[in-house]
N, C-alpha and C. Protein backbone atom coordinates (compact mmCIF):
# COMPACT_ATOMS: atom_id res chain seq x y z
N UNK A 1 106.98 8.53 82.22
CA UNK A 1 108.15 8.22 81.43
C UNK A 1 108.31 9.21 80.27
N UNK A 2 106.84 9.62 79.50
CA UNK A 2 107.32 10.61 78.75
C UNK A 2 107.75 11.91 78.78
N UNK A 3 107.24 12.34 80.04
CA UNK A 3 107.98 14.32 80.94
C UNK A 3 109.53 13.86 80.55
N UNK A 4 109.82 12.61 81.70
CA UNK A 4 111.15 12.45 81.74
C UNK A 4 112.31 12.76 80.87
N UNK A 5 111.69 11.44 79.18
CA UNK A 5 112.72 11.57 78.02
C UNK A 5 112.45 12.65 77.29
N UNK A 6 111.26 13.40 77.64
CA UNK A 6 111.70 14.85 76.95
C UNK A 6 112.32 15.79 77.31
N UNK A 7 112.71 16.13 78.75
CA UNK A 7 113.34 16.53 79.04
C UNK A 7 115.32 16.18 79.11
N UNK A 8 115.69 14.41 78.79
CA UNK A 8 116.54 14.08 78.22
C UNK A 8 117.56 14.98 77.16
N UNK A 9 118.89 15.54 77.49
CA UNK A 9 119.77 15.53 76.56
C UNK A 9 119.96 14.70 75.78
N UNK A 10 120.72 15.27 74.61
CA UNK A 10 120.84 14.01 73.06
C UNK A 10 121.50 12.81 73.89
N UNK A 11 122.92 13.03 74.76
CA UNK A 11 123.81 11.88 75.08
C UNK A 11 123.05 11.43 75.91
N UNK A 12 122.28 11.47 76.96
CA UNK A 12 121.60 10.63 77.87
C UNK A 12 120.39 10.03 77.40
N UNK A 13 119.55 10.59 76.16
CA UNK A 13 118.73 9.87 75.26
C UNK A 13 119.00 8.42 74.69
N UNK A 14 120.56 9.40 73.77
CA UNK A 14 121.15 8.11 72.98
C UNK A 14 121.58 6.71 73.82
N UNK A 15 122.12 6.92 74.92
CA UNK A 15 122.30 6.08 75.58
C UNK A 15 121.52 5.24 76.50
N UNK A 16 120.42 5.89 76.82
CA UNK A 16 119.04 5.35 76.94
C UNK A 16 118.70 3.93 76.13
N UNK A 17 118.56 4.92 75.03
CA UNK A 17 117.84 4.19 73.60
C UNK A 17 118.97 2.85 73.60
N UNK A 18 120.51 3.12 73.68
CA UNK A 18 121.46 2.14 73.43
C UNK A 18 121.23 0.86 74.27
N UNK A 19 120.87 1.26 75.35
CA UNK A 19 120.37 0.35 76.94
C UNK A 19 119.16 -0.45 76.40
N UNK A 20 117.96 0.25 75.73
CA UNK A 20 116.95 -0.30 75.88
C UNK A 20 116.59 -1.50 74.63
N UNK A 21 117.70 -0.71 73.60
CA UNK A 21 117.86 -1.54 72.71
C UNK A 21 118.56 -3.13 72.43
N UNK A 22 119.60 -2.58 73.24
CA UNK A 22 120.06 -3.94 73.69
C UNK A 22 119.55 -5.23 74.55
N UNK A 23 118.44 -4.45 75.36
CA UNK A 23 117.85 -5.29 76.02
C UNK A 23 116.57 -6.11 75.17
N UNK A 24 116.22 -5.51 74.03
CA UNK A 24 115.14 -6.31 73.06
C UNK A 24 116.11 -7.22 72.15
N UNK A 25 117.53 -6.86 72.03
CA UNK A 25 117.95 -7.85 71.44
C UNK A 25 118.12 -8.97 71.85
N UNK A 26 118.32 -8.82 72.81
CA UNK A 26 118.61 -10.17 74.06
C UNK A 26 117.73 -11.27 73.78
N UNK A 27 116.36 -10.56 73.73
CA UNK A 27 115.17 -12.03 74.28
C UNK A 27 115.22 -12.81 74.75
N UNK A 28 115.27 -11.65 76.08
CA UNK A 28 115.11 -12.50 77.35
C UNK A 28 114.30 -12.27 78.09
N UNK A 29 113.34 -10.89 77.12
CA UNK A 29 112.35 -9.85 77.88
C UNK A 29 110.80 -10.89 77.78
N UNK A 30 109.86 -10.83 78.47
CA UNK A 30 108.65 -11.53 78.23
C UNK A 30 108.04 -9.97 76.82
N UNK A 31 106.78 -11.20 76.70
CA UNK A 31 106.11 -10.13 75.35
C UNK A 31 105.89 -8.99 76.15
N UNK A 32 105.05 -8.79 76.75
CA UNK A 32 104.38 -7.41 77.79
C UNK A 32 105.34 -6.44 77.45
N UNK A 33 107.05 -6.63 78.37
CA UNK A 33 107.79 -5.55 78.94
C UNK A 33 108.58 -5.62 77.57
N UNK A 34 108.51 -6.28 76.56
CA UNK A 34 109.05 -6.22 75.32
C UNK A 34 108.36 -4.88 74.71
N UNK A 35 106.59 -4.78 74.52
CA UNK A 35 106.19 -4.04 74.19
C UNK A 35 106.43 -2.74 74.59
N UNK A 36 106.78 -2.62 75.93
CA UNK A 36 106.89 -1.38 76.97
C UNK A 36 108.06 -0.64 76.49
N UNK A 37 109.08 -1.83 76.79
CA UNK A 37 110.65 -1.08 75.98
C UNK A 37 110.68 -0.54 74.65
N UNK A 38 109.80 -1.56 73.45
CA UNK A 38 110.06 -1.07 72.19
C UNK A 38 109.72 0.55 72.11
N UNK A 39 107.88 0.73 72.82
CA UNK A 39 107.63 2.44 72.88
C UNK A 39 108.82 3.04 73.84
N UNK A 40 109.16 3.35 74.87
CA UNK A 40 109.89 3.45 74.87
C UNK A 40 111.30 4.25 74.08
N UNK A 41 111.66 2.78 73.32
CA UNK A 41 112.59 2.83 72.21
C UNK A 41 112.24 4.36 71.19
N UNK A 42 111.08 3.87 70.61
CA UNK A 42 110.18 4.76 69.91
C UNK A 42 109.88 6.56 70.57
N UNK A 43 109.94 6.57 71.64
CA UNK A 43 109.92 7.60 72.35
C UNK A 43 111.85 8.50 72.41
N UNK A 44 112.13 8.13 73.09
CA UNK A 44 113.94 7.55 72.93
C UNK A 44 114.29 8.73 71.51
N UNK A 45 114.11 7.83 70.45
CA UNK A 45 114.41 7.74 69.10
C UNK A 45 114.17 9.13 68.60
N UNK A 46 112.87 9.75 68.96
CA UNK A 46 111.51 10.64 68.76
C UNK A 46 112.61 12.42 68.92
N UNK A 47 113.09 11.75 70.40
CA UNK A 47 113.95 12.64 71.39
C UNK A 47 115.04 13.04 70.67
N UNK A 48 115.43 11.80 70.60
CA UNK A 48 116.90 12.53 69.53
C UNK A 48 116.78 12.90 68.48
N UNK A 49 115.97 12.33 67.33
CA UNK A 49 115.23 13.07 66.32
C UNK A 49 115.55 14.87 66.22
N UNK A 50 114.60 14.83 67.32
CA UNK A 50 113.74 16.80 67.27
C UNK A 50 115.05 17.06 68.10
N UNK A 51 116.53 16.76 68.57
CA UNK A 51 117.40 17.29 69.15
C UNK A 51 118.36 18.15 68.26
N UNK A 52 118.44 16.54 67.37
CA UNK A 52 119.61 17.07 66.35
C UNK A 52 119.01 17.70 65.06
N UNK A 53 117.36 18.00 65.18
CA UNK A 53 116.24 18.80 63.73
C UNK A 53 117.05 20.22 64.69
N UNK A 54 116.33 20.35 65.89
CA UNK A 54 117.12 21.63 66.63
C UNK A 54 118.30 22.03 66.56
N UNK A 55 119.14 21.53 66.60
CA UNK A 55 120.60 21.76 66.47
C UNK A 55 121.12 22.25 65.02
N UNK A 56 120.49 21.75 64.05
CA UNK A 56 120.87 21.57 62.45
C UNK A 56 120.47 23.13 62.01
N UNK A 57 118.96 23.53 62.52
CA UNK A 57 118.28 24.79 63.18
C UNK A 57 119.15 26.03 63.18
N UNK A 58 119.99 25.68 64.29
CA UNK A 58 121.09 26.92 64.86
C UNK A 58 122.50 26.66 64.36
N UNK A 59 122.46 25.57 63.60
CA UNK A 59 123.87 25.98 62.72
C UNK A 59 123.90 26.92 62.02
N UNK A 60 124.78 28.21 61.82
CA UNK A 60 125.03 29.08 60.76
C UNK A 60 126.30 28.58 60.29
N UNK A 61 126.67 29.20 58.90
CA UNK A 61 127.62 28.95 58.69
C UNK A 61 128.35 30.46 58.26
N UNK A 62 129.42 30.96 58.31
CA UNK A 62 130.06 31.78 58.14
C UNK A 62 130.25 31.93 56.25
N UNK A 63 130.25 32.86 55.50
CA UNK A 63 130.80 33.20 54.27
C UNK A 63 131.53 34.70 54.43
N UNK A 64 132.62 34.03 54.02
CA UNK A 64 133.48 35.54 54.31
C UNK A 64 133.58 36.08 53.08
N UNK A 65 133.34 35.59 51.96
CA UNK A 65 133.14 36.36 50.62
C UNK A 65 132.43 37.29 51.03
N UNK A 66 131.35 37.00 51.27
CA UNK A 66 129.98 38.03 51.54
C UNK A 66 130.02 38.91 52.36
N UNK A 67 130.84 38.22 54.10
CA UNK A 67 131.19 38.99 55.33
C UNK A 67 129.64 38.72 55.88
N UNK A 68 128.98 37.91 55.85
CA UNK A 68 127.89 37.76 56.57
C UNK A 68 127.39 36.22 56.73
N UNK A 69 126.67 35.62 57.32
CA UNK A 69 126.39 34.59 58.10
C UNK A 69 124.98 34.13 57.46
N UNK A 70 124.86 32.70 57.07
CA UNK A 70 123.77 32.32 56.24
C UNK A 70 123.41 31.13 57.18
N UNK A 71 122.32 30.31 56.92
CA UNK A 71 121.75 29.41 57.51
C UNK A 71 122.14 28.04 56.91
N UNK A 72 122.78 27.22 57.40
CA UNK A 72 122.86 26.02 57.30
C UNK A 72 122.04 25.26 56.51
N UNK A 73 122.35 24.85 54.93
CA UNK A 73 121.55 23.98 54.21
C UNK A 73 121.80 22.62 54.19
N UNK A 74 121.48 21.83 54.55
CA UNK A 74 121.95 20.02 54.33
C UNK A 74 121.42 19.43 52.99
């Protein structure tokens, strides 16, 4: 399960995570597969995390005062 969600895009992560989450809200899960989903969840979460740390990464932003290209500060 974990090769899998690392290899996961952000939208098929997020929506993962949206699936799995919903299903702990429910409680309808026994304890066991409760535990299974929450890591899981936790895994999921982990994924999209280091997607959008990556992405934030390769934003530049343009300054045309300058005429040159700086790195994205948040």
């Amino acid at each position: 399960m974990k090769a899998e969600i690392e290899q996961m895009k952000f939208e098929d992560a997020l929506a993962e995570l949206e699936k799995a989450a919903e299903s702990l809200r429910s409680g309808r899960l026994e304890l066991e597969e409760s535990i299974l989903v929450y890591d899981k969840c936790i895994m999921l979460h982990n994924r999209c995390a280091q997607l959008l740390q990556d992405a934030k990464q390769k934003i530049e932003i343009y300054n045309p005062e300058r005429g040159e290209k700086e790195d994205f500060e948040a």
